[in-house]
Each structure stands twice: as C-alpha cells, then as structure tokens.
Protein backbone atom coordinates (compact mmCIF):
# COMPACT_ATOMS: atom_id res chain seq x y z
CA UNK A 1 19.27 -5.57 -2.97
CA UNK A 2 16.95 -2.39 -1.88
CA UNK A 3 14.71 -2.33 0.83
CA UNK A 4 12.36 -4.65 1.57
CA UNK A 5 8.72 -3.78 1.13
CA UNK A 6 5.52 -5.54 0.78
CA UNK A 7 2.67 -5.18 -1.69
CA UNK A 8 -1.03 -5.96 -1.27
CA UNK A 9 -4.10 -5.50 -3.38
CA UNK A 10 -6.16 -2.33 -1.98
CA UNK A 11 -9.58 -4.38 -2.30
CA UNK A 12 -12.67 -2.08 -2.64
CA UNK A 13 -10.93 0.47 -3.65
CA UNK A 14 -10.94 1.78 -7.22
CA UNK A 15 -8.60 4.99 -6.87
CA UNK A 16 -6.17 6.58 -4.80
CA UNK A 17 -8.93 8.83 -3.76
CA UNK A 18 -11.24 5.90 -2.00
CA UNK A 19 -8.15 4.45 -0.39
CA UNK A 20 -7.57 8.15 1.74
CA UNK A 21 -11.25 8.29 1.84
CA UNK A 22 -11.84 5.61 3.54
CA UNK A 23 -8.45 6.52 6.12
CA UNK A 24 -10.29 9.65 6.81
CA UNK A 25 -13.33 8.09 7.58
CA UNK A 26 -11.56 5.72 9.98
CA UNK A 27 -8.85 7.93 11.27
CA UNK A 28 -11.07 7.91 15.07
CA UNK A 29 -10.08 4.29 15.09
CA UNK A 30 -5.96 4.68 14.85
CA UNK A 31 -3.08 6.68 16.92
CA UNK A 32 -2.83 10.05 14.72
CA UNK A 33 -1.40 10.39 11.96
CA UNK A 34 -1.37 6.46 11.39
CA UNK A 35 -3.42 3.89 9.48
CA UNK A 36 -3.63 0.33 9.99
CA UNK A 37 -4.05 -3.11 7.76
CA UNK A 38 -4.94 -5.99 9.18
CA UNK A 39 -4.14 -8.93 7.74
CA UNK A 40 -4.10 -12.72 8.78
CA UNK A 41 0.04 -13.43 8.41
CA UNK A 42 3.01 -11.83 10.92
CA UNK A 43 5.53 -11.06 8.27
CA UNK A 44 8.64 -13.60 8.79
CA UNK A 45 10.63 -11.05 7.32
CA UNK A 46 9.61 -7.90 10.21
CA UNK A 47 12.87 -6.88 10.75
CA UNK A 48 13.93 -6.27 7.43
CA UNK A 49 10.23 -4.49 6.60
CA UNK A 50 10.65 -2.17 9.24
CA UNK A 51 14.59 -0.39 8.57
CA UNK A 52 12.33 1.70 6.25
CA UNK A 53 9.91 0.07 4.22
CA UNK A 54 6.60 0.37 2.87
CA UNK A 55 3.21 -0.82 1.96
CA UNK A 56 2.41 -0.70 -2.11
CA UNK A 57 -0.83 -0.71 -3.20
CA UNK A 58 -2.44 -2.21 -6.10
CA UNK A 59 -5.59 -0.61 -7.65
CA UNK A 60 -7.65 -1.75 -10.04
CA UNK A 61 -4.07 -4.00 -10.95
CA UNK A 62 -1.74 -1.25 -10.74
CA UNK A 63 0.41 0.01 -8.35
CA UNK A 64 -0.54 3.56 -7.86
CA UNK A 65 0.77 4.25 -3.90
CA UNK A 66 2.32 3.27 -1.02
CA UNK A 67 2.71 4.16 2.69
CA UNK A 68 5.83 4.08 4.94
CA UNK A 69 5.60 0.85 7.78
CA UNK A 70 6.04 2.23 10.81
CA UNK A 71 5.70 -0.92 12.89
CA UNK A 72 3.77 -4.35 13.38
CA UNK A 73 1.35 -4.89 16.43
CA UNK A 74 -0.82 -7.78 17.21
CA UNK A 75 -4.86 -7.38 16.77
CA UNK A 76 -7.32 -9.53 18.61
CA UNK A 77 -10.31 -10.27 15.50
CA UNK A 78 -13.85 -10.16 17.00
CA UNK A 79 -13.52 -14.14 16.45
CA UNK A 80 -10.58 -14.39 18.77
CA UNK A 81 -7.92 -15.17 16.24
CA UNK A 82 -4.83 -13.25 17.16
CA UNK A 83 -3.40 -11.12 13.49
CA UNK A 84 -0.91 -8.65 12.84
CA UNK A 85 -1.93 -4.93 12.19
CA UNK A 86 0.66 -3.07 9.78
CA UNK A 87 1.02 0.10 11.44
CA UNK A 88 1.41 2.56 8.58
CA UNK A 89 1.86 6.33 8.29
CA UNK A 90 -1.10 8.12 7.08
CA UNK A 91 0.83 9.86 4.00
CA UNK A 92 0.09 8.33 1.36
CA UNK A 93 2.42 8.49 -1.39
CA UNK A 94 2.02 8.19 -5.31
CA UNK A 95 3.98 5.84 -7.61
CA UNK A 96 4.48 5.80 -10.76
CA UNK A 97 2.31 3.03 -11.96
CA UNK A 98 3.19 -0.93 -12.13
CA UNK A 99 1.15 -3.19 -13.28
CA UNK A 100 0.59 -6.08 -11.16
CA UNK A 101 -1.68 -9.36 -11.48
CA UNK A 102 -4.17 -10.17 -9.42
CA UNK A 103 -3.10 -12.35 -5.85
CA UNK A 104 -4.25 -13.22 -2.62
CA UNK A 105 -2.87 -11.41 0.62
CA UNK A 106 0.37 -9.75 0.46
CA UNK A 107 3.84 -10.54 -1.16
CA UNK A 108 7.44 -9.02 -0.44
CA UNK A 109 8.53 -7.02 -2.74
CA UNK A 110 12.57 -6.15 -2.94
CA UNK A 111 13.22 -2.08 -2.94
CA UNK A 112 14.61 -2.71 -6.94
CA UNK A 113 11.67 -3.95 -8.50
CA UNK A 114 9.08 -1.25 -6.25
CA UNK A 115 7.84 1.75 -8.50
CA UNK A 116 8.71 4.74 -7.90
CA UNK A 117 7.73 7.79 -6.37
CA UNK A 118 6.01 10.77 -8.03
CA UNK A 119 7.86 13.63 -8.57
CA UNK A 120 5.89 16.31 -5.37
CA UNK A 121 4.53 18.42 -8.42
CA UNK A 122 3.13 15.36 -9.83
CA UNK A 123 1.23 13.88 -6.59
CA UNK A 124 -1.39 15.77 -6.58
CA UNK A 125 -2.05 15.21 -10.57
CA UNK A 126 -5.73 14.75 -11.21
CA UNK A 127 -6.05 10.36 -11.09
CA UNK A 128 -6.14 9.02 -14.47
CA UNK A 129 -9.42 6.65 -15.08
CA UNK A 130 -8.16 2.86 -13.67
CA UNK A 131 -8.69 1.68 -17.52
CA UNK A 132 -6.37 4.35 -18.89
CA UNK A 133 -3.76 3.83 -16.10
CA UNK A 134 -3.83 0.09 -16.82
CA UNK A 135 -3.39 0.88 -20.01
CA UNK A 136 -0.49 3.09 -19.93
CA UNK A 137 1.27 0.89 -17.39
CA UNK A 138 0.85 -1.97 -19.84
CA UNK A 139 3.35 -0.47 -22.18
CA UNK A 140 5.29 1.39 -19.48
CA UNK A 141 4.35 4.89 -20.16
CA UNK A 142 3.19 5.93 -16.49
C-alpha cells in the first residue's frame, strides 16, 4: 500500500486558480509559506497522514491538485468547539485529473489509487474549462 493521503471537496472553488486565490488572499492569517483547512474531524489515522502525505482536491468533481500535510494542530471555532486545522504547504501541486463523486467532509485515500502529479512543464498549462476536464476524466484521457 502507498501513502496515505486524504481527499476533500474544495467547496467554492471552481478552478485551481480560485483555490490559490483565495490562499493568497488569506496568506496574513497562516505561518509562511503554509495554508490551513479546518475541518470538524482529528484524523484517526495522523500518524500515517503525516510520513508524507497530502491533501487532494476535488473541483467541480475532479481531482485537479493537492498539497503536501505538513502537520495537524488544534483550532478553537468562534463557537468554542475545539477542530483540527490541516497544516498544509502552500505549493500547490497539479494532478492529473480523477474524477470523483460528490461527499461530505474528507475521506482517506491510499497513495495507489491518488492521481498523479503533472509533469513541471505541464503545471502551469492554461486550466481546462471544469466541463471539459470532467469530461475528459470521464473516459480517462486527462
């Protein structure tokens, strides 16, 4: 089995472009060159997520990115309920594209079934239109 890795809809977001957009409009908030998700659930799992994994993220329903976990801290909510912040390096890095159904909060996701990674040359390839990527990932093309 690869490494361990979780996955997680990127809600709001309807390209690779918004998701760094809206880093870089938040970066004030995080230790440099780090982003953060919160989310409600401490990974059972932590110690296996963090020898190396990373965060995939599902846009539009396709897996177009991910970002290396760099740890797990605990984040006080305005309403007082105690969550855990993935800690995540602010790279973010382009996969070749999975589709993936819709789901609520995160899953695991085993290092042999993640996407993956763009050739460098390719990385910065102008983002296809989310219909067009959906389609192409539907018959495995991209």
């Amino acid at each position: 089995m690869g490494q361990l890795n979780i996955i997680k809809l990127c809600v709001g977001a309807e390209s690779v472009e918004d998701l760094a957009d809206w880093h870089r409009a938040h970066a004030h908030v995080w230790a440099a060159g780090t982003t953060e998700h919160v989310t409600r659930m401490w990974p059972k799992r932590d110690e296996e997520l963090l020898k190396g994994g990373s965060l995939f993220w599902v846009i539009k329903g396709v897996v177009q990115a991910r970002q290396r976990l760099l740890g797990l801290a605990e984040r006080r909510g305005g309403d007082g309920i105690l969550r855990c912040a993935m800690v995540l390096d602010a790279e973010i890095i382009r996969t070749e594209n999975a589709l993936r159904r819709p789901f609520q909060g995160w899953r695991y996701l085993d290092g042999d079934e993640a996407p993956r990674d763009l050739p460098k040359g390719r990385a910065m390839d102008d983002a296809l239109p989310p219909e067009l990527a959906q389609a192409l990932a539907e018959i495995g093309l991209r």
